[in-house]
Protein backbone atom coordinates (compact mmCIF):
# COMPACT_ATOMS: atom_id res chain seq x y z
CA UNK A 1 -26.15 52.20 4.01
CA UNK A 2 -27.71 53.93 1.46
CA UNK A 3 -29.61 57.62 2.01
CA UNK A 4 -32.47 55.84 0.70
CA UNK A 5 -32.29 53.51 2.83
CA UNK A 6 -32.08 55.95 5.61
CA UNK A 7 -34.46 57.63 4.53
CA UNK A 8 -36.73 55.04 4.45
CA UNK A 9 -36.04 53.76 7.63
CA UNK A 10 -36.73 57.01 9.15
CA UNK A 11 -40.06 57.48 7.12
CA UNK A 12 -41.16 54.14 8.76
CA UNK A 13 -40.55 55.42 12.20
CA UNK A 14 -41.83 58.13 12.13
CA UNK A 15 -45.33 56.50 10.50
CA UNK A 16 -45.26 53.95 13.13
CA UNK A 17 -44.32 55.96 16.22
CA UNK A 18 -47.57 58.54 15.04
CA UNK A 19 -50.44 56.00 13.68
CA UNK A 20 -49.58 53.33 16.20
CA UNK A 21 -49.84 54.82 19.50
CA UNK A 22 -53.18 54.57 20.24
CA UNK A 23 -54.00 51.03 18.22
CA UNK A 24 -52.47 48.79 20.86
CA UNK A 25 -54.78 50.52 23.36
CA UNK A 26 -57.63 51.09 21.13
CA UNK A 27 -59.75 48.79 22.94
CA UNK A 28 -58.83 49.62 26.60
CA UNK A 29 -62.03 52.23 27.73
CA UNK A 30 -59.50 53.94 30.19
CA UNK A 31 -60.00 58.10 30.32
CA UNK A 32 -56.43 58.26 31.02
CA UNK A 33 -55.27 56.37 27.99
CA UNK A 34 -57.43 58.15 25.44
CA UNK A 35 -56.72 61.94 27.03
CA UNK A 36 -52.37 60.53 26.45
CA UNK A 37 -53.18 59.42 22.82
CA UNK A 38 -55.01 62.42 22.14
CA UNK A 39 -52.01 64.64 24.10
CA UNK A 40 -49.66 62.52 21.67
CA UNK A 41 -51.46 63.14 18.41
CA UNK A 42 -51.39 67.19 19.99
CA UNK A 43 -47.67 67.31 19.84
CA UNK A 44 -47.98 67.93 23.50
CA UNK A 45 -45.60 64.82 24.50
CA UNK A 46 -44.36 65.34 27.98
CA UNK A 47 -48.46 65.38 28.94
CA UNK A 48 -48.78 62.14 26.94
CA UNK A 49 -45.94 60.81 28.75
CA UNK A 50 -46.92 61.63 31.98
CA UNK A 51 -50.39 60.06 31.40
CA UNK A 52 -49.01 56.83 30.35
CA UNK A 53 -47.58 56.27 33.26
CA UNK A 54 -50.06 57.71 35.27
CA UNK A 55 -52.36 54.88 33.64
CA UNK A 56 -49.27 52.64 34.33
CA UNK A 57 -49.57 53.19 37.95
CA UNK A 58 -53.36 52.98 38.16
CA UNK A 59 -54.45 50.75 35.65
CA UNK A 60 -51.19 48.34 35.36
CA UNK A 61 -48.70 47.91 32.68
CA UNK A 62 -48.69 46.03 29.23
CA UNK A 63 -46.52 45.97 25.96
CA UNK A 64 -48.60 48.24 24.54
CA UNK A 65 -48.62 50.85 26.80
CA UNK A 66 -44.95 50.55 27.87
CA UNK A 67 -44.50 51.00 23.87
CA UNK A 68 -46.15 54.29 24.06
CA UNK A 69 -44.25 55.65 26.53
CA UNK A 70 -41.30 55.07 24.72
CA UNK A 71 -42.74 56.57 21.42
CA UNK A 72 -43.51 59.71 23.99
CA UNK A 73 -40.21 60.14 25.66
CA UNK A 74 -38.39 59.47 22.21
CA UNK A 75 -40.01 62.69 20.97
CA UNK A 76 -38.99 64.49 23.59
CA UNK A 77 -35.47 63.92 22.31
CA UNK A 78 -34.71 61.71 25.67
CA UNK A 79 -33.74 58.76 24.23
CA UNK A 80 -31.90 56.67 27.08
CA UNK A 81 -36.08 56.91 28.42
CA UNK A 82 -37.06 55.73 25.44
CA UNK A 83 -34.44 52.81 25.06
CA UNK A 84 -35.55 51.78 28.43
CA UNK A 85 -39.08 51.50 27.70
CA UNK A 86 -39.13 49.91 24.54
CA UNK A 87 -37.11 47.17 26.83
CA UNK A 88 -39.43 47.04 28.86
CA UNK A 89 -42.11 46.41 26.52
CA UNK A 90 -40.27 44.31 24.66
CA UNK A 91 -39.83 41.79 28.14
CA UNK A 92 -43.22 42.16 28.38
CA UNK A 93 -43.99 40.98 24.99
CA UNK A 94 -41.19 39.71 22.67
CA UNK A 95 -43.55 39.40 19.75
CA UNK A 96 -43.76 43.26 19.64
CA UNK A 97 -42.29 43.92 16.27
CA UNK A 98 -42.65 47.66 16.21
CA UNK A 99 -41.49 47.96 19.85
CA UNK A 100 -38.31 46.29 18.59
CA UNK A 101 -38.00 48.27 15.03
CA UNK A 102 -38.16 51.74 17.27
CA UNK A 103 -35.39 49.71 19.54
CA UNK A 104 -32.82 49.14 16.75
CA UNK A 105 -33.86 52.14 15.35
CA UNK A 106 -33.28 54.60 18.62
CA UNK A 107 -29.83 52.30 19.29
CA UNK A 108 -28.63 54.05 16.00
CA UNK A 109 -28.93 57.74 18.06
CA UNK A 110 -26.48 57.03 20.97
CA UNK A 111 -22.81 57.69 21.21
CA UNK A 112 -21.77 54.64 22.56
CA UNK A 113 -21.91 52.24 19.85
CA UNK A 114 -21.92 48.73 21.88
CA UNK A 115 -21.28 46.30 19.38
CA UNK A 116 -22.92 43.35 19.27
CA UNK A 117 -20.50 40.32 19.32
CA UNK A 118 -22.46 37.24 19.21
CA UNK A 119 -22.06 34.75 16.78
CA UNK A 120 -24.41 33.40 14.23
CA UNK A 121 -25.81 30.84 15.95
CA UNK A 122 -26.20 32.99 18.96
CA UNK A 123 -28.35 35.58 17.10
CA UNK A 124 -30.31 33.14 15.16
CA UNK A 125 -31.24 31.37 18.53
CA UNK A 126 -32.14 34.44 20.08
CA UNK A 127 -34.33 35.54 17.24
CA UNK A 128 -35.91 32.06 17.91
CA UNK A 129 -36.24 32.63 21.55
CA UNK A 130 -37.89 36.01 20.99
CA UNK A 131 -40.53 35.13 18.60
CA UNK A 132 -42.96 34.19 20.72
CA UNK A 133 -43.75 34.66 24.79
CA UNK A 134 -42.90 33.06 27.74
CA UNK A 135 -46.20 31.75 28.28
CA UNK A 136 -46.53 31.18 24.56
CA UNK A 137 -43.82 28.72 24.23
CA UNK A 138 -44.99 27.27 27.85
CA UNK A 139 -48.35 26.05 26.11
CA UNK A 140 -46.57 25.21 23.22
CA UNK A 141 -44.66 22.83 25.69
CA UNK A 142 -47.98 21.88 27.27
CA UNK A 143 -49.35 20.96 24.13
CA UNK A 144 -46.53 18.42 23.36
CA UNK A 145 -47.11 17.07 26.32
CA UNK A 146 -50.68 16.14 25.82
CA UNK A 147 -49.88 14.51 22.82
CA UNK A 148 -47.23 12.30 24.61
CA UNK A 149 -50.20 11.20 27.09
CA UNK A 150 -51.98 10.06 24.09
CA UNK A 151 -49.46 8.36 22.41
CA UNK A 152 -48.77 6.42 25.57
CA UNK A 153 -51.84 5.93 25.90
CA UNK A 154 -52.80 4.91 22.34
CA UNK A 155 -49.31 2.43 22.80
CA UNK A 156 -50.65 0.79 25.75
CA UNK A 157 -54.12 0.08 24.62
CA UNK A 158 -53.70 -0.14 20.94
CA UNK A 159 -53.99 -3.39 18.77
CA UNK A 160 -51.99 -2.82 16.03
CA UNK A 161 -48.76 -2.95 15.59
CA UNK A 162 -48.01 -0.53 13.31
CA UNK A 163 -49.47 2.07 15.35
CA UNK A 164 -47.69 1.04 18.26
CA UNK A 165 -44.68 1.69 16.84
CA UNK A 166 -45.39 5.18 15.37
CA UNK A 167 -46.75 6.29 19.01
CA UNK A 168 -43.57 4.47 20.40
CA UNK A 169 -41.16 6.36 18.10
CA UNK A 170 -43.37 9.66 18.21
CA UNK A 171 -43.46 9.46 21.77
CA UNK A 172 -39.64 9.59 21.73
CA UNK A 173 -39.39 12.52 19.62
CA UNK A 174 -42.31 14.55 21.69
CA UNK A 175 -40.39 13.91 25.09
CA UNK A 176 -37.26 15.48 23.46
CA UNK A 177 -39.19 18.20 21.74
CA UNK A 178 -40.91 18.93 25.00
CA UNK A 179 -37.44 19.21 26.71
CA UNK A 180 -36.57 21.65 24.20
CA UNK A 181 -40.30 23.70 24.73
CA UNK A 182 -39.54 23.91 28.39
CA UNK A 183 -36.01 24.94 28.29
CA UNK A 184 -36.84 27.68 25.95
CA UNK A 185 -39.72 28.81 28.57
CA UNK A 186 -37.71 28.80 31.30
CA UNK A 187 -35.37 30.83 29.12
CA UNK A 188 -37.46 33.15 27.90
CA UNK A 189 -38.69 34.17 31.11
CA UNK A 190 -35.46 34.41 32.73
CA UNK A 191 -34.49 37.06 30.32
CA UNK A 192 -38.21 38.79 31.28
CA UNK A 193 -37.48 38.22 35.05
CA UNK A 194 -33.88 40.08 34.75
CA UNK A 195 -33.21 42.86 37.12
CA UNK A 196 -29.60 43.39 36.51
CA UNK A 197 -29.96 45.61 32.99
CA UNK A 198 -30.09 49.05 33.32
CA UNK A 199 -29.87 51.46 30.87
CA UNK A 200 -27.84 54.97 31.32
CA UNK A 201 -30.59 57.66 31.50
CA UNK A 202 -28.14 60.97 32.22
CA UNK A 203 -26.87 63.50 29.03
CA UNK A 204 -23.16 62.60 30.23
CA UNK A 205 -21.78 60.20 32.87
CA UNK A 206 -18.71 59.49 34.29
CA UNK A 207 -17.61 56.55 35.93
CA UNK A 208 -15.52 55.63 38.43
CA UNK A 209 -13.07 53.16 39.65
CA UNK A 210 -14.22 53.06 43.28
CA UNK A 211 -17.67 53.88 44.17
CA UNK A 212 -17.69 57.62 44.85
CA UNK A 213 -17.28 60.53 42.95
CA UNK A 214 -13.48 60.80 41.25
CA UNK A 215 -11.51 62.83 42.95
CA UNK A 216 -8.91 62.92 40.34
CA UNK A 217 -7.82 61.67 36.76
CA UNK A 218 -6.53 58.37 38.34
CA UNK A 219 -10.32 57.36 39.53
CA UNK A 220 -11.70 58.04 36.39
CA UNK A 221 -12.80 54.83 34.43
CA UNK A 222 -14.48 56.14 31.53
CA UNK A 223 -17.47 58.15 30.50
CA UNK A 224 -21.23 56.80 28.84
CA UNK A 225 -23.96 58.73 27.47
CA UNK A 226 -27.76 58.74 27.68
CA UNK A 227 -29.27 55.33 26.17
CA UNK A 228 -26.23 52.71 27.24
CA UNK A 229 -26.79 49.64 28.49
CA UNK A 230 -25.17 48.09 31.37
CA UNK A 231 -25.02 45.17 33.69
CA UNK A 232 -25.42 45.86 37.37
CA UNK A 233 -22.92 43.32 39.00
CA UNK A 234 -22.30 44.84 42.61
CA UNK A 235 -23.82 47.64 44.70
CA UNK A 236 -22.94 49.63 47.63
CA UNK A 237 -24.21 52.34 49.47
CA UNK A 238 -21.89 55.32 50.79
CA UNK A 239 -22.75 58.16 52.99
CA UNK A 240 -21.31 61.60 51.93
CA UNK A 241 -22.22 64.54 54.50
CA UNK A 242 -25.26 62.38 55.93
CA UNK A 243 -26.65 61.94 52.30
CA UNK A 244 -27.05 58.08 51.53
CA UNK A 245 -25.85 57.54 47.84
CA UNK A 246 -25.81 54.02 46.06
CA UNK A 247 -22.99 53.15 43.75
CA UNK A 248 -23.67 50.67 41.18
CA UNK A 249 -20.86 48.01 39.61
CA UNK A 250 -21.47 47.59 36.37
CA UNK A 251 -20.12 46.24 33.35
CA UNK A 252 -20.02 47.51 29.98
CA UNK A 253 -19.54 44.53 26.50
CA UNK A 254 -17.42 41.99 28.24
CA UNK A 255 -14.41 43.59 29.55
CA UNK A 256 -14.99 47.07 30.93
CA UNK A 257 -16.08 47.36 34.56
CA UNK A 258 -16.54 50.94 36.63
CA UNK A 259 -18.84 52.40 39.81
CA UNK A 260 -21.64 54.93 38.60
CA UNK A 261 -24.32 56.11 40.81
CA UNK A 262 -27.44 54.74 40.68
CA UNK A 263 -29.22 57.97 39.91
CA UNK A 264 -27.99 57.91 36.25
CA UNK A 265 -29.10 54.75 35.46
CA UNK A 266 -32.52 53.32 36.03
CA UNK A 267 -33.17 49.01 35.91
CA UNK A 268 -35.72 47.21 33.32
């Protein structure tokens, strides 16, 4: 890439991470939200942070906000925080294009480069799937629908023939198209619904191959750092001088499996 480029890149972050902030909430009236934009706009992020989610926890959560967060913990240089919240947005809302530039744009900070080995016609479907909402592509389906009632209708009542044949053979193509609407709802909103992501939230971790602490070189899997993501596949929780501690499974890309305790990692 060129430093240009770079440059540019960063430019644009930086411009949207600063002027955007308080434009998704603009029109919430909500004390909490305007005192964390104008913390934000101070510099003073760890306040602005701890607004947000104080307005989180009161108010309830939306793309937006979760957005903000993101932009706030981000500036305070922790990024795996801010990787996890522009997730979060981003399963709120899919359609949040500047939640996802700050995304692929914080991804580039981390040390563990997990590379991203879908094919072409996987990312191409998923760039499908995420332009639009769950619920957006459920009235999309919805829509279809009511145009196959009145085509069948319009078949069953109508006259001509010509027309009955162009509901008959549009009907066809709606009932597939509608099949298609509904599995990409169901879809969508199974990848919104997914508790088993997590993203890595401590400086330096490292894992294990049973779920405890290694006690030597042999029970060390490997190490992760702040902002990697991870499947949770298996949990269990151990008891180490009467202090409860949960071990998490997960795995890392497709091959590499280890135990690291839940306190490094926090779920979407």
């Amino acid at each position: 890439m060129k430093k240009e480029d770079i440059f540019k890149g960063v430019a644009k972050f930086l411009m949207v991470a600063v002027l955007s902030v308080s434009a998704p909430l603009a029109g919430a009236n909500n004390d909490l939200i305007n005192r964390a934009d104008s913390a934000y706009l101070a510099d003073d992020y760890q306040q602005a942070a701890s607004l947000y989610l104080q307005a989180e926890k009161e108010e309830g959560t939306s793309s937006a906000l979760l957005y903000n967060i993101g932009n706030s913990y981000y500036r305070m240089g922790e990024i795996g925080k801010a990787i996890l919240y522009y997730k979060r947005s981003l399963q709120l809302d899919p359609t949040n294009s500047d939640a996802r530039q700050n995304l692929q744009f914080v991804m580039t900070k981390t040390v563990d480069k997990q590379e991203d080995n879908r094919s072409v016609m996987r990312k191409t479907g998923d760039r499908i799937l995420f332009s639009n909402s769950p619920n957006g592509w459920a009235m999309w389906a919805l829509g279809i629908f009511v145009l196959l009632i009145g085509a069948s209708a319009t078949y069953v009542f109508s006259t001509s023939v010509v027309l009955r044949k162009i509901c008959f053979f549009g009907g066809l193509v709606a009932i597939v198209l509608d099949g298609v609407l509904i599995y990409v709802a169901c879809k969508s909103a199974s990848i919104v619904s997914d508790e088993n992501a997590a993203v890595v939230i401590s400086p330096n971790v490292q894992l294990s191959t049973v779920p405890r602490v290694p006690k030597d070189k042999s029970e060390q899997a490997f190490q992760l750092h702040e902002g990697a993501v991870v499947e949770i596949v298996d949990s269990v929780k151990q008891t180490s001088d009467t202090v409860p501690t949960m071990w998490l499974e997960v795995k890392v890309g497709d091959v590499h499996r280890a135990w690291i305790n839940s306190a490094d990692v926090e779920r979407l």
